[in-house]
C-alpha atoms as a PDB file:
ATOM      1  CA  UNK A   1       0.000   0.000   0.000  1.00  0.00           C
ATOM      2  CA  UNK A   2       2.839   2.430   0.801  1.00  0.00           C
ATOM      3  CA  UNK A   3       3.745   2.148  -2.959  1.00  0.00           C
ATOM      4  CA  UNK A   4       0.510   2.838  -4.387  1.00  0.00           C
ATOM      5  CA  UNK A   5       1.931   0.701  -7.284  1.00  0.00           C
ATOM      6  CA  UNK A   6       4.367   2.975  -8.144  1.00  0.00           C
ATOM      7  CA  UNK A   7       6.644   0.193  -8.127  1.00  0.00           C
ATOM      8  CA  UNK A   8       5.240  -1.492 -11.698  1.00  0.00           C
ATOM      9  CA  UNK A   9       6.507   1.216 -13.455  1.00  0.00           C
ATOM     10  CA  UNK A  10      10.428   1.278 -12.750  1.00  0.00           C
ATOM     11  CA  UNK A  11      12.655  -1.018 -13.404  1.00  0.00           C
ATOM     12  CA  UNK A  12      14.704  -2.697 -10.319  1.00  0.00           C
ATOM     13  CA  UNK A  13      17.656  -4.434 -10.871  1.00  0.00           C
ATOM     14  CA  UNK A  14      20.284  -6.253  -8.366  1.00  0.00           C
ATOM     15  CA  UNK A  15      23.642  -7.302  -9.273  1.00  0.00           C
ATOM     16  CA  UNK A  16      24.019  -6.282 -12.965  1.00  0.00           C
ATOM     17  CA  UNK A  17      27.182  -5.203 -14.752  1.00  0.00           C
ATOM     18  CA  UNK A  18      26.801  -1.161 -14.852  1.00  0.00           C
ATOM     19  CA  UNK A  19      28.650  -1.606 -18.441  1.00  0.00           C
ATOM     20  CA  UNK A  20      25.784  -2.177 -20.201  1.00  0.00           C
ATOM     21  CA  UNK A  21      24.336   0.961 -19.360  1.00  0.00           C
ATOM     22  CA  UNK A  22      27.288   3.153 -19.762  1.00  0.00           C
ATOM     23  CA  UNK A  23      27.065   3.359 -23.638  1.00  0.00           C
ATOM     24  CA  UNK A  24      23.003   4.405 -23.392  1.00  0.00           C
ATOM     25  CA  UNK A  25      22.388   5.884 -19.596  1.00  0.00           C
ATOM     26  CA  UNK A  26      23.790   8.393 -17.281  1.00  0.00           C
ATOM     27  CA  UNK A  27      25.131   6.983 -14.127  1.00  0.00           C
ATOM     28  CA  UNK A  28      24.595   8.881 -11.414  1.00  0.00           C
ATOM     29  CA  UNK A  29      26.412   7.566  -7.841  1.00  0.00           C
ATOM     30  CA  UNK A  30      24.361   8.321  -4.587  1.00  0.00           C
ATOM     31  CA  UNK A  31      27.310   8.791  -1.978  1.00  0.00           C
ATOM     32  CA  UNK A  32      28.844  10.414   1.096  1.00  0.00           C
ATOM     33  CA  UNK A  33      30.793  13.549  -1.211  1.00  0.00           C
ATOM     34  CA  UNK A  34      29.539  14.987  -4.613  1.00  0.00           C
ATOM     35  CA  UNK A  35      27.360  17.144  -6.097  1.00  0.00           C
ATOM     36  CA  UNK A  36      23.939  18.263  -4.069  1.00  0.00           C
ATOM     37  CA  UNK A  37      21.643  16.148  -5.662  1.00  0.00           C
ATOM     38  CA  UNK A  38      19.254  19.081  -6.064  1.00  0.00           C
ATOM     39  CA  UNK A  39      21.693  21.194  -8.252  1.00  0.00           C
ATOM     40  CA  UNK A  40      21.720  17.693 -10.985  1.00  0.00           C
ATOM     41  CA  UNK A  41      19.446  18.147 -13.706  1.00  0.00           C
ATOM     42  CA  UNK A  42      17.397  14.468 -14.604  1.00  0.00           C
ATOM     43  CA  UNK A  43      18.748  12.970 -17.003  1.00  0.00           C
ATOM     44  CA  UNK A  44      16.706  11.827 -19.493  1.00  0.00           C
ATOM     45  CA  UNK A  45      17.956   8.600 -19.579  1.00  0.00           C
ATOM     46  CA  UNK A  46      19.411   7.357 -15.400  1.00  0.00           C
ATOM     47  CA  UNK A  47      20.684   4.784 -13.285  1.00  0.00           C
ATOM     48  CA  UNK A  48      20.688   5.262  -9.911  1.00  0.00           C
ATOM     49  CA  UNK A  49      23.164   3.315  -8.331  1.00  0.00           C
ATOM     50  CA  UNK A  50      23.164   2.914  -4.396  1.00  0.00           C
ATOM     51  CA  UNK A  51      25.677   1.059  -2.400  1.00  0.00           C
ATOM     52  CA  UNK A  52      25.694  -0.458   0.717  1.00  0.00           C
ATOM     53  CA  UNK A  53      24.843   1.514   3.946  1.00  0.00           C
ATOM     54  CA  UNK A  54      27.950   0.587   6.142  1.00  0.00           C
ATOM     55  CA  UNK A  55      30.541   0.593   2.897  1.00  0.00           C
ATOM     56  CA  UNK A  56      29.071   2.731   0.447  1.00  0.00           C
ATOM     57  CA  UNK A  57      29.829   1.816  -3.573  1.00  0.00           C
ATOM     58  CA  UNK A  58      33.032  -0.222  -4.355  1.00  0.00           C
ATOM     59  CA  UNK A  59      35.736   1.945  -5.810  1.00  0.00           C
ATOM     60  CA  UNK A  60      34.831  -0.641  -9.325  1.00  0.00           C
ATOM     61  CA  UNK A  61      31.210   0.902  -9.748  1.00  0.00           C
ATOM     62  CA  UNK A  62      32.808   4.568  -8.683  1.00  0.00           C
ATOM     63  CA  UNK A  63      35.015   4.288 -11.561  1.00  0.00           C
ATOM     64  CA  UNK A  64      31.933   3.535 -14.186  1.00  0.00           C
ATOM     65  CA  UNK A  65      29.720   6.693 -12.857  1.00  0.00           C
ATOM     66  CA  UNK A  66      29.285   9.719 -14.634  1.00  0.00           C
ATOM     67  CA  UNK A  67      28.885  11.629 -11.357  1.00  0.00           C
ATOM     68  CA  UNK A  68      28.600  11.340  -7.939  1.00  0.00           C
ATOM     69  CA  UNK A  69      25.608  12.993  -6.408  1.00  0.00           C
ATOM     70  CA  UNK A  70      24.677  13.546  -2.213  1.00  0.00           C
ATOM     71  CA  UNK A  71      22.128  13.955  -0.217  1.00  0.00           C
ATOM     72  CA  UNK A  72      23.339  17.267   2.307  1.00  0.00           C
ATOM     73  CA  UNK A  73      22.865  16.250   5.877  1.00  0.00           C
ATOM     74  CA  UNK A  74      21.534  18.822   8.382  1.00  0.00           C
ATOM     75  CA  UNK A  75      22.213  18.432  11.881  1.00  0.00           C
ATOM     76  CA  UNK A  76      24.905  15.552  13.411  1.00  0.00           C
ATOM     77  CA  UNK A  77      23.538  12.702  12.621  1.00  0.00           C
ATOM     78  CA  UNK A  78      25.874  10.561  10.617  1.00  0.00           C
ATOM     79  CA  UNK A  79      23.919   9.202   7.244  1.00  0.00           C
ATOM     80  CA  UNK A  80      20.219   8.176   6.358  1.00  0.00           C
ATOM     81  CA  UNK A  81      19.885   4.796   5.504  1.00  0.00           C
ATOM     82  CA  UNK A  82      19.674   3.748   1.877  1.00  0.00           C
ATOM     83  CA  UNK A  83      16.016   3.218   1.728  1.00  0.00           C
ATOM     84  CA  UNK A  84      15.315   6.825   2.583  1.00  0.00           C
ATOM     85  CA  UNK A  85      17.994   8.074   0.498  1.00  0.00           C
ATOM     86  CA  UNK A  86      16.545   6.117  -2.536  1.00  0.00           C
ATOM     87  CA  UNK A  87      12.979   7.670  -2.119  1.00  0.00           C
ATOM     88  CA  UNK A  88      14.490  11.210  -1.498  1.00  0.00           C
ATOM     89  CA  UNK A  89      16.935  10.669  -4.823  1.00  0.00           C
ATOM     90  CA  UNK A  90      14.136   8.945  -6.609  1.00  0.00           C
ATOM     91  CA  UNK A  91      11.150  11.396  -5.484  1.00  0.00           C
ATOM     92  CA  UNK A  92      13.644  13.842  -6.756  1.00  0.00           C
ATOM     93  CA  UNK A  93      14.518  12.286 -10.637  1.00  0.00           C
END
């Protein structure tokens, strides 16, 4: 229900070489330093690619993105967790 079925219309994939998009997509890196995400224009064409909450993205995938993007943090607290930062990055694209 949270969804609303937003969910049928993306496209969700797990574990796939980033290569094949390179040619055909932007790649946009959701990390702990770049750009403010809200000073990145969509793309027409994205993947969002979103690493692991404790380690972050492997230097490999770092090396195939056309940008690294963040997510400012106000206050002390030291990150959100990935799920919120994917609905804040994807809300936002």
């Amino acid at each position: 229900r949270a969804a609303m079925g937003s969910h049928f219309g993306l496209s969700i994939y797990i574990g796939i070489d980033l290569a094949l998009f390179s040619s055909t997509h932007n790649l946009l890196g959701a990390d702990k330093v770049g750009k403010n995400f809200t000073q990145v224009t969509p793309p027409e064409k994205l993947v969002l690619v979103l690493g692991n909450e404790a380690h972050g993205l492997s230097e490999n995938y770092k090396k195939l993105l056309n940008q690294l993007i963040t997510i400012d943090k106000v206050g002390f607290g030291e990150s959100l967790n990935v799920s919120s930062a994917a609905a804040i990055l994807m809300n936002h694209f």
